[in-house]
C-alpha atoms as a PDB file:
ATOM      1  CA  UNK A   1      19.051 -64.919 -22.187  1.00  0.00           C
ATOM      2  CA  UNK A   2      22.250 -63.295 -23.678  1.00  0.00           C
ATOM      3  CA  UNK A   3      20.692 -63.174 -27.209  1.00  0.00           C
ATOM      4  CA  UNK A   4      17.102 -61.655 -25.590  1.00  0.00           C
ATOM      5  CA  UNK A   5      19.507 -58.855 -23.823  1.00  0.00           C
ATOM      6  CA  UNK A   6      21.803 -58.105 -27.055  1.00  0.00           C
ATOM      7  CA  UNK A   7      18.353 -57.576 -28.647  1.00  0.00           C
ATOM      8  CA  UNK A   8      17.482 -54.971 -26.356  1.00  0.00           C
ATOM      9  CA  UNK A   9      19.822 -53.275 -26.413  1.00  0.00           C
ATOM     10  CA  UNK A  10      20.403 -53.357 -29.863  1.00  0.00           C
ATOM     11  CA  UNK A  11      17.170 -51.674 -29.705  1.00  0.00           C
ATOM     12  CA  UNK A  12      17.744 -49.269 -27.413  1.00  0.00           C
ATOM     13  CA  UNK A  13      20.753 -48.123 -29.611  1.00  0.00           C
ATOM     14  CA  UNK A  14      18.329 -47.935 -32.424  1.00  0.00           C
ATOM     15  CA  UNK A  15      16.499 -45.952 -31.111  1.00  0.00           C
ATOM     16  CA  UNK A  16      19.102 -43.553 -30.048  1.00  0.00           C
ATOM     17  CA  UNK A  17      20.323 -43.389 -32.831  1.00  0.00           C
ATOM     18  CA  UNK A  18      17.230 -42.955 -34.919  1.00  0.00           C
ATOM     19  CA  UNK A  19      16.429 -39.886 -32.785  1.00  0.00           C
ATOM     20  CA  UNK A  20      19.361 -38.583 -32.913  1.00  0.00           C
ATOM     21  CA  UNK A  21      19.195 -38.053 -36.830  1.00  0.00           C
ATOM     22  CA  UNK A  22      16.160 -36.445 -36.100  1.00  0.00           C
ATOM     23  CA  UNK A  23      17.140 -34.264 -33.844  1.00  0.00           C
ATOM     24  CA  UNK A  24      19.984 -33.215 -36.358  1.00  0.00           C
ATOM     25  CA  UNK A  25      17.654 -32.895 -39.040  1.00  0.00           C
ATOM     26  CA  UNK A  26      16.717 -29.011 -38.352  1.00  0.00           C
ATOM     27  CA  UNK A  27      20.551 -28.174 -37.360  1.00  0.00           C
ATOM     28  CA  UNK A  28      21.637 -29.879 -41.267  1.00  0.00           C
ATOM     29  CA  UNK A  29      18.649 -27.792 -42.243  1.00  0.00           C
ATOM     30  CA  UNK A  30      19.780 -24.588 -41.297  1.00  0.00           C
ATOM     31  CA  UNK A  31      23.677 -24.968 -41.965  1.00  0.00           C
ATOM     32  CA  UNK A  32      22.471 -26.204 -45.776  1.00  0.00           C
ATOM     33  CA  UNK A  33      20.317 -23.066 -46.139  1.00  0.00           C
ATOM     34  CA  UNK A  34      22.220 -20.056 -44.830  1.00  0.00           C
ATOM     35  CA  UNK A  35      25.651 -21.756 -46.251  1.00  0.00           C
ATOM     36  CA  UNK A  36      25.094 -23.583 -49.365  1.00  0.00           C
ATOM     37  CA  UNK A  37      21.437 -23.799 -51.427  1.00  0.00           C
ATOM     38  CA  UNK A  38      18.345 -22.129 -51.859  1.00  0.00           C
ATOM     39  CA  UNK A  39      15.537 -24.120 -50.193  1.00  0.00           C
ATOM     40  CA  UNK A  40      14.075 -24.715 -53.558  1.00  0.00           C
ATOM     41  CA  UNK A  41      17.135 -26.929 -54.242  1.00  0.00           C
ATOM     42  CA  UNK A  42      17.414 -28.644 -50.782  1.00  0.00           C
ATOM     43  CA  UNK A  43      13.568 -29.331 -51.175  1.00  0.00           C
ATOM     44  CA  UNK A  44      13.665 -30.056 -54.700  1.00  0.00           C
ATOM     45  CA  UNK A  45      16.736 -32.706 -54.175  1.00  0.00           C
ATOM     46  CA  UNK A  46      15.816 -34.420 -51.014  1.00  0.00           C
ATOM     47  CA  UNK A  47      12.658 -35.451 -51.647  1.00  0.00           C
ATOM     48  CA  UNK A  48      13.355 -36.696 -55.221  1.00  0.00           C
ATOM     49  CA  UNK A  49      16.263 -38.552 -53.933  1.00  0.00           C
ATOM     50  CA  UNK A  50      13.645 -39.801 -51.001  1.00  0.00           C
ATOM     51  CA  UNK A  51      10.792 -40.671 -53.585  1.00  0.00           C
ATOM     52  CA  UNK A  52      12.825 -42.698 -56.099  1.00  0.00           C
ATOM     53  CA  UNK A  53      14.149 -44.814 -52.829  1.00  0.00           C
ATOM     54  CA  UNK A  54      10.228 -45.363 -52.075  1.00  0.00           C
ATOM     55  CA  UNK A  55       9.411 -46.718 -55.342  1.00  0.00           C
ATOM     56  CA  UNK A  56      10.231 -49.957 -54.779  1.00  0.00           C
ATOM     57  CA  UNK A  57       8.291 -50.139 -51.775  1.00  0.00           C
ATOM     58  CA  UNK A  58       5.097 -48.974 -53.826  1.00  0.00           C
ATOM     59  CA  UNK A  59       5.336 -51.838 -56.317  1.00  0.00           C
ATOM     60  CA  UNK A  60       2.845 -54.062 -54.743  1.00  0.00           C
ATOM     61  CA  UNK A  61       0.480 -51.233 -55.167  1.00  0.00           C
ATOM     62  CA  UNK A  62      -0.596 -53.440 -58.574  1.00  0.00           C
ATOM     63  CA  UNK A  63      -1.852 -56.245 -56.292  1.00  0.00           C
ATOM     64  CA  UNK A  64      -4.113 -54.487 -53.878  1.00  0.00           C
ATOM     65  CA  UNK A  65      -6.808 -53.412 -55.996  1.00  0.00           C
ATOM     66  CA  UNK A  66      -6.827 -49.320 -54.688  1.00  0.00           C
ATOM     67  CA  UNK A  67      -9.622 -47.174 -55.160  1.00  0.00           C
ATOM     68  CA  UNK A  68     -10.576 -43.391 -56.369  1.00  0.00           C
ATOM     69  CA  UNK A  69     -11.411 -42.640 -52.726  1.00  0.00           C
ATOM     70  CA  UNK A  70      -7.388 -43.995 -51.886  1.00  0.00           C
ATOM     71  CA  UNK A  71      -5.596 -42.520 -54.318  1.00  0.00           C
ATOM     72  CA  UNK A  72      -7.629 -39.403 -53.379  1.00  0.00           C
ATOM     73  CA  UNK A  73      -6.364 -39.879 -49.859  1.00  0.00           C
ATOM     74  CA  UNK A  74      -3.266 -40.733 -50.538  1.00  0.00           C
ATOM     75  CA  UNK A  75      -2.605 -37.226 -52.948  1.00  0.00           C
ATOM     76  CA  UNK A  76      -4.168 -35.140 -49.825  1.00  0.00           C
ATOM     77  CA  UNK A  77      -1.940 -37.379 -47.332  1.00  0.00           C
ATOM     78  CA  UNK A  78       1.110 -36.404 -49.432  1.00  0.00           C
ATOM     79  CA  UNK A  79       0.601 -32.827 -50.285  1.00  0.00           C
ATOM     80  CA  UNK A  80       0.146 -32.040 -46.428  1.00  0.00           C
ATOM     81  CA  UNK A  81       3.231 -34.281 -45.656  1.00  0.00           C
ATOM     82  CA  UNK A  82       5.819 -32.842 -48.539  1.00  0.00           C
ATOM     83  CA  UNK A  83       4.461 -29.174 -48.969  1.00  0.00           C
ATOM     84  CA  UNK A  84       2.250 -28.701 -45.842  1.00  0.00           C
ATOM     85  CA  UNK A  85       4.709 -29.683 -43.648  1.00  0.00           C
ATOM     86  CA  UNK A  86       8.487 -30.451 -44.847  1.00  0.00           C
ATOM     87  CA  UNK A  87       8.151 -27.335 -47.463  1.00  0.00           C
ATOM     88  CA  UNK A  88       7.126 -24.824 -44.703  1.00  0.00           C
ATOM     89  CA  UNK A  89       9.455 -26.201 -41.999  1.00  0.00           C
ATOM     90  CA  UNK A  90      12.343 -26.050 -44.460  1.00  0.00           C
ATOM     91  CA  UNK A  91      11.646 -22.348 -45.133  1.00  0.00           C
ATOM     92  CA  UNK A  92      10.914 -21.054 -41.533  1.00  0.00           C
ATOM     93  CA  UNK A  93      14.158 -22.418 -40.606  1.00  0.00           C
ATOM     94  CA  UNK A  94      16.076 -19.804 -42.739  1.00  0.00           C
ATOM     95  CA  UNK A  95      14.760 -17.171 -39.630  1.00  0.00           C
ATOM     96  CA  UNK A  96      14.551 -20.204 -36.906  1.00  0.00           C
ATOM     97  CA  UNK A  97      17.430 -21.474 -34.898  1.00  0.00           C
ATOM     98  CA  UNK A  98      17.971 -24.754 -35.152  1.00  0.00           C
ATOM     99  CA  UNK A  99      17.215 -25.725 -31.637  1.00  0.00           C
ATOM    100  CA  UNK A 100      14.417 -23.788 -31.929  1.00  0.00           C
ATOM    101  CA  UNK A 101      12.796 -25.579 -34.770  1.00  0.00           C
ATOM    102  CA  UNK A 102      13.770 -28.984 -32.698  1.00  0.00           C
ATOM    103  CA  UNK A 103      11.832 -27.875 -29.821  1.00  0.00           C
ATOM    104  CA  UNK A 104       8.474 -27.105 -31.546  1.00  0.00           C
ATOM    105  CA  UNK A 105       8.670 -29.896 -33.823  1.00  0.00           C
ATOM    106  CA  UNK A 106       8.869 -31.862 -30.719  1.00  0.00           C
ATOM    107  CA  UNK A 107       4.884 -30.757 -30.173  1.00  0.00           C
ATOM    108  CA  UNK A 108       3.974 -32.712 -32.454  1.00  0.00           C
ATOM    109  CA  UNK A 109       2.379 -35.062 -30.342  1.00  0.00           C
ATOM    110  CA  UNK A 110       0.262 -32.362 -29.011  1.00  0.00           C
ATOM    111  CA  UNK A 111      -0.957 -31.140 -32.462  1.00  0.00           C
ATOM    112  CA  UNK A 112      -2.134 -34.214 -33.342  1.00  0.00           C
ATOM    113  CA  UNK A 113      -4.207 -34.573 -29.714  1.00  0.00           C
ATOM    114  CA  UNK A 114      -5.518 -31.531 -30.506  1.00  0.00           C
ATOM    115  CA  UNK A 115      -6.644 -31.916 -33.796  1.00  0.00           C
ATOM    116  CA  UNK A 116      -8.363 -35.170 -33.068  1.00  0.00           C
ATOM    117  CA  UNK A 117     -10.217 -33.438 -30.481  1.00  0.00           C
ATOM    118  CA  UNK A 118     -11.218 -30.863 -32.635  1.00  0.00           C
ATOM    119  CA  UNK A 119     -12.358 -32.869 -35.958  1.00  0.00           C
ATOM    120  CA  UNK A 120     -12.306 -36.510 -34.945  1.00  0.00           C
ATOM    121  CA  UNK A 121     -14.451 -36.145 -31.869  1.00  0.00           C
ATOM    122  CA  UNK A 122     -11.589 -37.854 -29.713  1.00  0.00           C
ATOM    123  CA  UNK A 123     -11.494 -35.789 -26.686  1.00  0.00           C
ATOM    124  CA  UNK A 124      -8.250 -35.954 -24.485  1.00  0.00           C
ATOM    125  CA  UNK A 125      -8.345 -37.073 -20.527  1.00  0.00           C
ATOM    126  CA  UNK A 126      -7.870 -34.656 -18.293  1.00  0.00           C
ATOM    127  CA  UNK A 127      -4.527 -35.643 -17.896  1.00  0.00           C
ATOM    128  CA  UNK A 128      -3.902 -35.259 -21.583  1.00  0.00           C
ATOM    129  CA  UNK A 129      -5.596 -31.938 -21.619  1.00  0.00           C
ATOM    130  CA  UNK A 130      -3.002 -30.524 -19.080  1.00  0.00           C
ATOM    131  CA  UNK A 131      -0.223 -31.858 -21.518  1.00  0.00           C
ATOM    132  CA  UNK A 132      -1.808 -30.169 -24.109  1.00  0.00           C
ATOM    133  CA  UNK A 133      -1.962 -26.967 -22.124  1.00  0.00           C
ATOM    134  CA  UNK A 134       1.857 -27.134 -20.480  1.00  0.00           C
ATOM    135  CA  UNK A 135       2.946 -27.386 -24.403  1.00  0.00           C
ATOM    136  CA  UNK A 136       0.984 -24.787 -25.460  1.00  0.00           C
ATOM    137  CA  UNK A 137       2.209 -22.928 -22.562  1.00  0.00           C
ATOM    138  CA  UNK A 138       5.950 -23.370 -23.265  1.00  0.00           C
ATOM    139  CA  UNK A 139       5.292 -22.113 -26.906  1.00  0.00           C
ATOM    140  CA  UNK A 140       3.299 -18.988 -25.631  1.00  0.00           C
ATOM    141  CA  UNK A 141       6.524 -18.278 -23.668  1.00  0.00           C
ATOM    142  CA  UNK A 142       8.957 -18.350 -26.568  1.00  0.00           C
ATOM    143  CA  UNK A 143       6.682 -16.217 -28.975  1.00  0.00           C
ATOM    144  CA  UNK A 144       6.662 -13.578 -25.810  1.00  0.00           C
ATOM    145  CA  UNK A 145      10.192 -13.864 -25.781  1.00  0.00           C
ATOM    146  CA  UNK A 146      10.414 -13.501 -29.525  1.00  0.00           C
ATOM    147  CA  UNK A 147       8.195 -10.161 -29.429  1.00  0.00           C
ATOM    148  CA  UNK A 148      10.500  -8.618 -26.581  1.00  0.00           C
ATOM    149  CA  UNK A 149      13.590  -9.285 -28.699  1.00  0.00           C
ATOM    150  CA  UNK A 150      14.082  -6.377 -31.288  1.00  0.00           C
ATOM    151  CA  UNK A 151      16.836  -7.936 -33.090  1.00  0.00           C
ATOM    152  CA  UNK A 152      15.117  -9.727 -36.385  1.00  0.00           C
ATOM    153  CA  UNK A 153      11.678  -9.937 -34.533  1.00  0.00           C
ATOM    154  CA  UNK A 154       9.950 -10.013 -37.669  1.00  0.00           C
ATOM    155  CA  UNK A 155      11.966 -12.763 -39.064  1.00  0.00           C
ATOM    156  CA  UNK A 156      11.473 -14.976 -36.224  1.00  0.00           C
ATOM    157  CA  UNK A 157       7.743 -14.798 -35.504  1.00  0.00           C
ATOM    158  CA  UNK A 158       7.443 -14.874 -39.356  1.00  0.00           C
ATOM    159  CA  UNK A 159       9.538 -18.570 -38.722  1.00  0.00           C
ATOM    160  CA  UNK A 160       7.918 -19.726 -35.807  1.00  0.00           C
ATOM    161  CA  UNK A 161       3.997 -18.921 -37.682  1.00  0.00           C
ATOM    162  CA  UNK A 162       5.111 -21.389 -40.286  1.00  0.00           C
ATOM    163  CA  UNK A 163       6.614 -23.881 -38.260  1.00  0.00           C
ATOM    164  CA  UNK A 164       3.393 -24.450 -36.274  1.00  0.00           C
ATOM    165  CA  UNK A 165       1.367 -24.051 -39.737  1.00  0.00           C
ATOM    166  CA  UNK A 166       3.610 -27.198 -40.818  1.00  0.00           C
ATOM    167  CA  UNK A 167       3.109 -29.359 -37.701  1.00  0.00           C
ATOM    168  CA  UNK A 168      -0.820 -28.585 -38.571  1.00  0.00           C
ATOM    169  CA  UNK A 169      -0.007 -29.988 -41.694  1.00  0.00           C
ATOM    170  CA  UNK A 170       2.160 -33.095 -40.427  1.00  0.00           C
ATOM    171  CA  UNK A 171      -0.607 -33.618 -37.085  1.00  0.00           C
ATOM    172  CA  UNK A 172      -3.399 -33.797 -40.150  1.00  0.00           C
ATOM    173  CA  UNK A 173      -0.762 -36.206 -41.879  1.00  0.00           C
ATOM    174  CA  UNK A 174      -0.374 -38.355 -39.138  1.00  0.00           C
ATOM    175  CA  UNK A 175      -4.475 -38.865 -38.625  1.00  0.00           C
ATOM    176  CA  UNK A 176      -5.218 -39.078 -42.167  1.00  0.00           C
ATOM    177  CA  UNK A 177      -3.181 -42.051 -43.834  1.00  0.00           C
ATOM    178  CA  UNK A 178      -3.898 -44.288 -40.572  1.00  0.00           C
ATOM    179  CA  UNK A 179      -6.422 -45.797 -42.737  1.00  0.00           C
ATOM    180  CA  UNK A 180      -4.205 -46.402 -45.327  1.00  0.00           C
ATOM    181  CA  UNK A 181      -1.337 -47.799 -43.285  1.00  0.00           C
ATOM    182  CA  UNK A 182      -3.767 -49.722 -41.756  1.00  0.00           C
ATOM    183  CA  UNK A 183      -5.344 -51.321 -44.489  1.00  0.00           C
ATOM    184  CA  UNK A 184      -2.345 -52.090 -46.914  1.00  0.00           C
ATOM    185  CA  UNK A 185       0.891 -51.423 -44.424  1.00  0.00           C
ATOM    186  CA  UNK A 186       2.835 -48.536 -43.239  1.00  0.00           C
ATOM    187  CA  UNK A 187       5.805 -49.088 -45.586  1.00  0.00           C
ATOM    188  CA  UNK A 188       3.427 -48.762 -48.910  1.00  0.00           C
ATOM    189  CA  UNK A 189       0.771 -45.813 -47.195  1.00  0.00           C
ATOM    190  CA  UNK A 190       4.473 -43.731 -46.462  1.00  0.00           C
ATOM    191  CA  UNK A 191       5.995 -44.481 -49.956  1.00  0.00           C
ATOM    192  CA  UNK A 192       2.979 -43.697 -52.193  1.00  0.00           C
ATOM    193  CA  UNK A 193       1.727 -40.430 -50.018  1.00  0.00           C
ATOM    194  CA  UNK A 194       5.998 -39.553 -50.286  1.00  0.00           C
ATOM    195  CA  UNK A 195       6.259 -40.090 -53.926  1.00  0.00           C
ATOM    196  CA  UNK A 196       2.777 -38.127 -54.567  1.00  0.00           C
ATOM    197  CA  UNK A 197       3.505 -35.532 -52.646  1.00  0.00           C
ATOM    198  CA  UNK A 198       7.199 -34.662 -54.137  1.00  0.00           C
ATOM    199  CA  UNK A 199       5.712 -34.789 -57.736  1.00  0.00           C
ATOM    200  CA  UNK A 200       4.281 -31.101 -57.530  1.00  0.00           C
ATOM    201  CA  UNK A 201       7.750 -30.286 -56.566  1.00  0.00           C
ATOM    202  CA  UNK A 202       9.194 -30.977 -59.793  1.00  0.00           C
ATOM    203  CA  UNK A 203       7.405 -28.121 -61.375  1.00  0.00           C
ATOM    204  CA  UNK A 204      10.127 -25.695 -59.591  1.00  0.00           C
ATOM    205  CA  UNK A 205      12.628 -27.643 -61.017  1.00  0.00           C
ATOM    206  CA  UNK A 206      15.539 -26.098 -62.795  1.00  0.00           C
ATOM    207  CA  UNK A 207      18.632 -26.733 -65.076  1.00  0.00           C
ATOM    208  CA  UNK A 208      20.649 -24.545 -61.794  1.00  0.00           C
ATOM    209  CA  UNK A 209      19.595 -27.928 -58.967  1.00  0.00           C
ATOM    210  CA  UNK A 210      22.495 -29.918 -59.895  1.00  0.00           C
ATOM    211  CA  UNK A 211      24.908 -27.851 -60.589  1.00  0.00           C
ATOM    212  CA  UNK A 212      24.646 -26.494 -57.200  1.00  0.00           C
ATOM    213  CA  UNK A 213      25.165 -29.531 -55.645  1.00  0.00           C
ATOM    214  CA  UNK A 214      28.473 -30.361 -57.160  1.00  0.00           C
ATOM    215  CA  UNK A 215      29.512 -26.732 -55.641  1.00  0.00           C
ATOM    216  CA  UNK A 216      28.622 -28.182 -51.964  1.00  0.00           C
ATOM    217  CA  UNK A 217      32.070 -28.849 -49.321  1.00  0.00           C
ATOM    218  CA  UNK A 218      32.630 -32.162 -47.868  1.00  0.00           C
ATOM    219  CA  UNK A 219      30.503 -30.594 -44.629  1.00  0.00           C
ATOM    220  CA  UNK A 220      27.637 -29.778 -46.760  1.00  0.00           C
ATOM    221  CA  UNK A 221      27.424 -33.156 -48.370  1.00  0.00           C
ATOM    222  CA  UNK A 222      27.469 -34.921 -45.259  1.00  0.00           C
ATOM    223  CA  UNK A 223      24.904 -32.705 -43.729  1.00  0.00           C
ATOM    224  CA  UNK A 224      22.387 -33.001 -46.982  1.00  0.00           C
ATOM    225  CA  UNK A 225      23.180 -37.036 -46.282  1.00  0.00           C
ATOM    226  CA  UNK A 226      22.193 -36.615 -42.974  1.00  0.00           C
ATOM    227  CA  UNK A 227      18.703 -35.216 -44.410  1.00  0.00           C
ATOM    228  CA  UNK A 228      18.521 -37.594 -47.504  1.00  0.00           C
ATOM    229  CA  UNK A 229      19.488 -40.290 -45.793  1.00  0.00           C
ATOM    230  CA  UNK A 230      19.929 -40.385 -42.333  1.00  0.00           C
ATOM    231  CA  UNK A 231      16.473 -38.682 -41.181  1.00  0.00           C
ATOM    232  CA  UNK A 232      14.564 -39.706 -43.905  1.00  0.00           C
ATOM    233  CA  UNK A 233      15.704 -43.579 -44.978  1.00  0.00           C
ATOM    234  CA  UNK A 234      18.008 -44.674 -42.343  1.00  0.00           C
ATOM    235  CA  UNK A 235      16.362 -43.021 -39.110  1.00  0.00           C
ATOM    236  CA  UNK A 236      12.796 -44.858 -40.271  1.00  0.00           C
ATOM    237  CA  UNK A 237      14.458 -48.673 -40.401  1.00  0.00           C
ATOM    238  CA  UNK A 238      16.467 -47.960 -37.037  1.00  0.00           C
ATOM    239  CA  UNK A 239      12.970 -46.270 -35.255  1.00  0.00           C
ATOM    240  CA  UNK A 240      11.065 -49.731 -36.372  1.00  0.00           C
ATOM    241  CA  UNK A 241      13.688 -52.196 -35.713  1.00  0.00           C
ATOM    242  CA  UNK A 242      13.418 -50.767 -31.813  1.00  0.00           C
ATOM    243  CA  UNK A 243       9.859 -50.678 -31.706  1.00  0.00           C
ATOM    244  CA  UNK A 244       9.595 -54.257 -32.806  1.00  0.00           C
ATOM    245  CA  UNK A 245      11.449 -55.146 -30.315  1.00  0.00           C
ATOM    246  CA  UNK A 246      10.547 -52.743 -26.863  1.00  0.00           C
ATOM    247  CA  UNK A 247       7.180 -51.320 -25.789  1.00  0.00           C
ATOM    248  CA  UNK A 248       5.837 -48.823 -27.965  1.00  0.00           C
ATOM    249  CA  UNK A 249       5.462 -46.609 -24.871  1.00  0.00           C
ATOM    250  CA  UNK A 250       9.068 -47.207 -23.706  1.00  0.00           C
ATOM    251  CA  UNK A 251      10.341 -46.464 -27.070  1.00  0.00           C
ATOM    252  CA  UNK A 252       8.031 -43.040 -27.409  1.00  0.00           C
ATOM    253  CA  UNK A 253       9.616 -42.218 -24.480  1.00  0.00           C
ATOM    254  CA  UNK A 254      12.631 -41.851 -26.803  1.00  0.00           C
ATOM    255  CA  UNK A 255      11.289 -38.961 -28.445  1.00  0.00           C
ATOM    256  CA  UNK A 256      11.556 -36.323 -25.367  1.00  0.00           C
ATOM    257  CA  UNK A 257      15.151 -36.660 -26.215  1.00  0.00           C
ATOM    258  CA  UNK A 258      14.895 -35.243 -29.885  1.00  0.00           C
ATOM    259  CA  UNK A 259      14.625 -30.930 -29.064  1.00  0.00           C
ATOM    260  CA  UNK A 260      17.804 -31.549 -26.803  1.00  0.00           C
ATOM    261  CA  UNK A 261      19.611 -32.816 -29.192  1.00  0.00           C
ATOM    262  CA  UNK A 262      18.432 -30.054 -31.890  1.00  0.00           C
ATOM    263  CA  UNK A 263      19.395 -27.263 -28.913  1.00  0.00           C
ATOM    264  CA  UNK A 264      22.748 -29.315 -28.449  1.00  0.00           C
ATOM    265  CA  UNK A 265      23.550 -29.274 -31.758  1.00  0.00           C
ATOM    266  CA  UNK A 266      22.624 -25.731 -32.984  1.00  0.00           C
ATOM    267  CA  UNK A 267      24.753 -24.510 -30.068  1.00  0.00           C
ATOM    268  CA  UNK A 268      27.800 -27.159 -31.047  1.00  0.00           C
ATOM    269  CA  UNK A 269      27.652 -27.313 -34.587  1.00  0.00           C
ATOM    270  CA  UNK A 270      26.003 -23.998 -35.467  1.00  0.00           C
ATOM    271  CA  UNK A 271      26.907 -21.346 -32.191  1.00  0.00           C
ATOM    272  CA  UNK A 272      23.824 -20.909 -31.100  1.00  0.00           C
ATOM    273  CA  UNK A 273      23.451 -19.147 -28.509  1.00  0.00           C
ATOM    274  CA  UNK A 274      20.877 -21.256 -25.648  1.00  0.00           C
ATOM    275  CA  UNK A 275      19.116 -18.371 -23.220  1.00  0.00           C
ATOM    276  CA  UNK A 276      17.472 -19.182 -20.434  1.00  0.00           C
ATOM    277  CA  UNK A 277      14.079 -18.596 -21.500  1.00  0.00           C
ATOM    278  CA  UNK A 278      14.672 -21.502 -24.081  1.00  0.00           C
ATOM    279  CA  UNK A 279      16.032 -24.015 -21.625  1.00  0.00           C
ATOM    280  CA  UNK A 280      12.784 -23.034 -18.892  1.00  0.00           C
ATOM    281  CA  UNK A 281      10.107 -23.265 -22.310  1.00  0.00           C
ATOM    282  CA  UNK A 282      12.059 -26.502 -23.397  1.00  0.00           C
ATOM    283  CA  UNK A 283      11.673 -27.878 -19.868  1.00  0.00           C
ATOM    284  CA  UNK A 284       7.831 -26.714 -19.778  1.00  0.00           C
ATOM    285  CA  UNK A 285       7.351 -28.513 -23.407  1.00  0.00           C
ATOM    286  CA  UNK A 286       9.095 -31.340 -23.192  1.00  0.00           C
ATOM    287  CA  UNK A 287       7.177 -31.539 -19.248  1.00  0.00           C
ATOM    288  CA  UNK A 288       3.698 -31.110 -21.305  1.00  0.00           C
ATOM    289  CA  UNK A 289       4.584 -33.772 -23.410  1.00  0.00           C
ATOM    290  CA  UNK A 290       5.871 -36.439 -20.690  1.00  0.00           C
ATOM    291  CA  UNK A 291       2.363 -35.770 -19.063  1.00  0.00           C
ATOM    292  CA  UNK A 292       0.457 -36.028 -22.295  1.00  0.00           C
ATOM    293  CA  UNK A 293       1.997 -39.290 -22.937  1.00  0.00           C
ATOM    294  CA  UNK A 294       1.072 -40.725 -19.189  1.00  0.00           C
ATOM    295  CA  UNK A 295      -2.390 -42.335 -19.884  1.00  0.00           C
ATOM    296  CA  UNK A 296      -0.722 -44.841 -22.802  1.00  0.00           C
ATOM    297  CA  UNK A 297       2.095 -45.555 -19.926  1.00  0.00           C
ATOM    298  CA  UNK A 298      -0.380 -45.925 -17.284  1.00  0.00           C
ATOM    299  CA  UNK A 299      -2.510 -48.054 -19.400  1.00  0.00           C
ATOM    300  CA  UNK A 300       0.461 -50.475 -20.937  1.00  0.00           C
ATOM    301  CA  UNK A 301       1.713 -51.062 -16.787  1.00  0.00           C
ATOM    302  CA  UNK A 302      -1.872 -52.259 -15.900  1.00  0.00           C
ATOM    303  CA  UNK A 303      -2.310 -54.672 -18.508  1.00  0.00           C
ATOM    304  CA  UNK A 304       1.403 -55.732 -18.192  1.00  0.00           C
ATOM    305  CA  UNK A 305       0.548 -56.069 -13.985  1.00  0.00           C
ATOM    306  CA  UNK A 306      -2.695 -58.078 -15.084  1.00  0.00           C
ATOM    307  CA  UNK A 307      -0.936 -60.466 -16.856  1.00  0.00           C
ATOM    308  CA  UNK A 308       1.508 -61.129 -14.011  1.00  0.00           C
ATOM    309  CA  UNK A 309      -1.321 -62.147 -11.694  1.00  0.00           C
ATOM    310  CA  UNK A 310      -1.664 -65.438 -11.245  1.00  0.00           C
ATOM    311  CA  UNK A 311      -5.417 -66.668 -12.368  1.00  0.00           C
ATOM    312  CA  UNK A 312      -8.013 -67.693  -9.186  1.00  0.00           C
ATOM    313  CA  UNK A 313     -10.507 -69.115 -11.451  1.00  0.00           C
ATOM    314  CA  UNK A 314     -10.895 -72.692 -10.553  1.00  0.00           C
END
């Protein structure tokens, strides 16, 4: 009983943990970009530092026999992970606050409902659909607000455009190596689309990458860990350790917490400023995506009250 409860929360931790890094992600971001390096050398060095990690999870690639039609998929699954959507979020967060970026990656979710209605002929419950629509609503509210401002207007809508163009790239992402994670495991369809999506990268590469990085302060080299590392490697094995071992609604659940910590750290680490019209949008988001998430919960306490029943077939 002890050991069952250490597990838990063990896996609670995880997951706190594992969001946490996440939500840091766009505040490391930002600091790395308007303080250190160019995004070409953030981009260029994360993801070849992430790729080489995945190669040994790619090995057994030999033994599974992949076709033209995979390795097709797996190219396309890449490029819209690395440059559709990691690229393009990098770069609109040179004009997006931190906390900002946090709270629309934290749509993601509703991207991805949406574009399997669209193209995948999955159409959302009603319940789902007024998810959908409080999301969407929350992000109508903080391009208004962006218009209205006058200070760097441009900038900011120019930011917020591409971060929505990128979680179009990561909802697509997310839909279109199912398949392959399915068919030959998560770890592998992640590591090969990673790896074959950073090598059009290395085209941009340039004698200037590294010695930029031995320029960096102890803050910057902890906050490009954080992205090397901590979101990418570390945040990963902590996110699956707690899902192996708690619902996989329960732990989803986990996720509303990752644009508070983005807003709590742009304001701590980076002064951001937090107005009210971002804390009533974030509430109407993260609101849209609680209630988008409700059939799955609904669903998972059924079957779990089903199985409680005692059986009256004699």
């Amino acid at each position: 009983m002890l050991r069952e409860r250490a597990i838990v929360i063990s896996a609670l931790a995880a997951l706190l943990l594992a969001v946490s890094l996440w939500g840091l992600a766009p505040v490391a971001n930002r600091y790395l970009i308007t303080s250190a390096l160019s995004v070409k050398h953030l981009v260029l060095m994360r993801f070849s530092i992430s790729a080489l990690l995945c190669i040994p999870l790619v090995l057994r690639i030999r033994k599974q026999g992949w076709g033209k039609r995979e390795w097709l998929r797996a190219l396309l699954c890449g490029l819209a992970n690395i440059l559709g959507y990691n690229l393009m979020i990098t770069i609109a967060v040179q004009w997006l606050p931190a906390g900002m970026t946090g709270l629309l990656a934290s749509t993601s979710p509703l991207w991805i409902a949406l574009i399997s209605w669209l193209f995948l002929r999955e159409p959302p419950s009603r319940i789902e659909l007024i998810g959908l629509a409080l999301g969407l609503l929350g992000i109508l509210i903080l391009i208004s607000w962006t218009v209205w401002r006058a200070e760097q207007r441009e900038g900011l809508l120019l930011g917020m455009a591409m971060a929505i163009f990128a979680l179009l790239m990561w909802a697509i992402y997310t839909l279109a190596v199912r398949p392959l994670s399915r068919k030959y495991g998560s770890p592998v369809g992640s590591g090969i689309t990673t790896i074959l999506g950073t090598l059009p990268l290395l085209v941009l590469w340039d004698p200037h990458v590294l010695p930029s990085f031995t320029q960096l302060s102890g803050p910057a080299w902890l906050a490009f860990a954080l992205l090397a590392l901590g979101s990418t490697v570390i945040g990963i094995m902590l996110w699956n350790f707690g899902v192996a071992h708690l619902r996989s609604t329960q732990a989803a659940s986990f996720m509303n917490l990752l644009p508070i910590v983005s807003v709590i750290g742009g304001s701590l680490l980076l002064h951001e400023q937090i107005t009210p019209v971002v804390i009533i949008s974030s509430i109407i988001i993260i609101t849209g995506i609680i209630v988008a998430q409700l059939p799955s919960l609904l669903s998972s306490s059924y079957k779990r009250t089903l199985r409680k029943q005692p059986s009256t077939a004699k």
